[in-house]
Protein backbone atom coordinates (compact mmCIF):
# COMPACT_ATOMS: atom_id res chain seq x y z
CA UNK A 1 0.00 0.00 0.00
CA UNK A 2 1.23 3.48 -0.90
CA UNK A 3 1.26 6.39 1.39
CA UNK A 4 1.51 10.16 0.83
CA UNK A 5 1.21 12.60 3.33
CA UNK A 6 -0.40 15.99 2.10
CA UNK A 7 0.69 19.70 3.06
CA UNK A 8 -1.44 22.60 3.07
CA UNK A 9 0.50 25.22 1.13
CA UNK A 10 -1.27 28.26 2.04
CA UNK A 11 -4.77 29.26 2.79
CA UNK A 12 -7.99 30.66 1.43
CA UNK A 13 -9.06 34.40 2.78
CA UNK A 14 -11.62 36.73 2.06
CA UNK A 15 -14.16 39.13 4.03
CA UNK A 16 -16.19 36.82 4.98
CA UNK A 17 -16.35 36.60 9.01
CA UNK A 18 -19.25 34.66 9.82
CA UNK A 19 -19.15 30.70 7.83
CA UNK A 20 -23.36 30.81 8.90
CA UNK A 21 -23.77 33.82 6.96
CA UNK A 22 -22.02 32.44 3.45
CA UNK A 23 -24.31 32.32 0.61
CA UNK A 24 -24.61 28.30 -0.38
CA UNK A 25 -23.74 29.49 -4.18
CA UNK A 26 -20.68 31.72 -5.19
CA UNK A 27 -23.58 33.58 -7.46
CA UNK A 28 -25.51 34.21 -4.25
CA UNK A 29 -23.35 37.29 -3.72
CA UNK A 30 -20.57 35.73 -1.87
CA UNK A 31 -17.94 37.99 -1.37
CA UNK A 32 -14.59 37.64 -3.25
CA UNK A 33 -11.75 35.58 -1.44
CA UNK A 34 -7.99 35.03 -2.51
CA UNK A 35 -5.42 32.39 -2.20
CA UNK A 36 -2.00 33.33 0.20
CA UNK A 37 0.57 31.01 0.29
CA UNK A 38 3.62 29.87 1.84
CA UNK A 39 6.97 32.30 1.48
CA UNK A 40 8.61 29.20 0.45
CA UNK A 41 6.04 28.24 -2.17
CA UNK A 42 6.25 31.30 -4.16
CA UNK A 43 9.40 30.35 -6.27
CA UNK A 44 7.70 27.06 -7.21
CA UNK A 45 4.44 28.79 -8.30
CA UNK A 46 5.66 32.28 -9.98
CA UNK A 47 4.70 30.87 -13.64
CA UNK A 48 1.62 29.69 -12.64
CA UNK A 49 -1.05 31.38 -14.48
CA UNK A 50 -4.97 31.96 -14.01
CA UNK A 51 -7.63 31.06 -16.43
CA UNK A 52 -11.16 32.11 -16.84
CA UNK A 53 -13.64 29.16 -17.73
């Protein structure tokens, strides 16, 4: 059996202070929220690039 451990690399934020008050749907007027990550990710993830679907 293989194992793999897994290691958060940073961390969702946004505005949002109250997890009953989220909307269920990001449509439902959620407001917006951005990834930060790890000092020592950055290097690895600098050509990363977003994309709109």
């Amino acid at each position: 059996m293989r194992t793999f451990e897994v290691k958060a690399i940073g961390t969702v934020e946004s505005f949002l202070t109250d997890p009953g008050s989220a909307p269920r749907q990001a449509d439902e007027g959620a407001p917006g929220a951005w990834l930060v990550f790890e000092p020592q990710m950055l290097e690895g993830l600098r050509s990363l690039q977003s994309v709109k679907r």
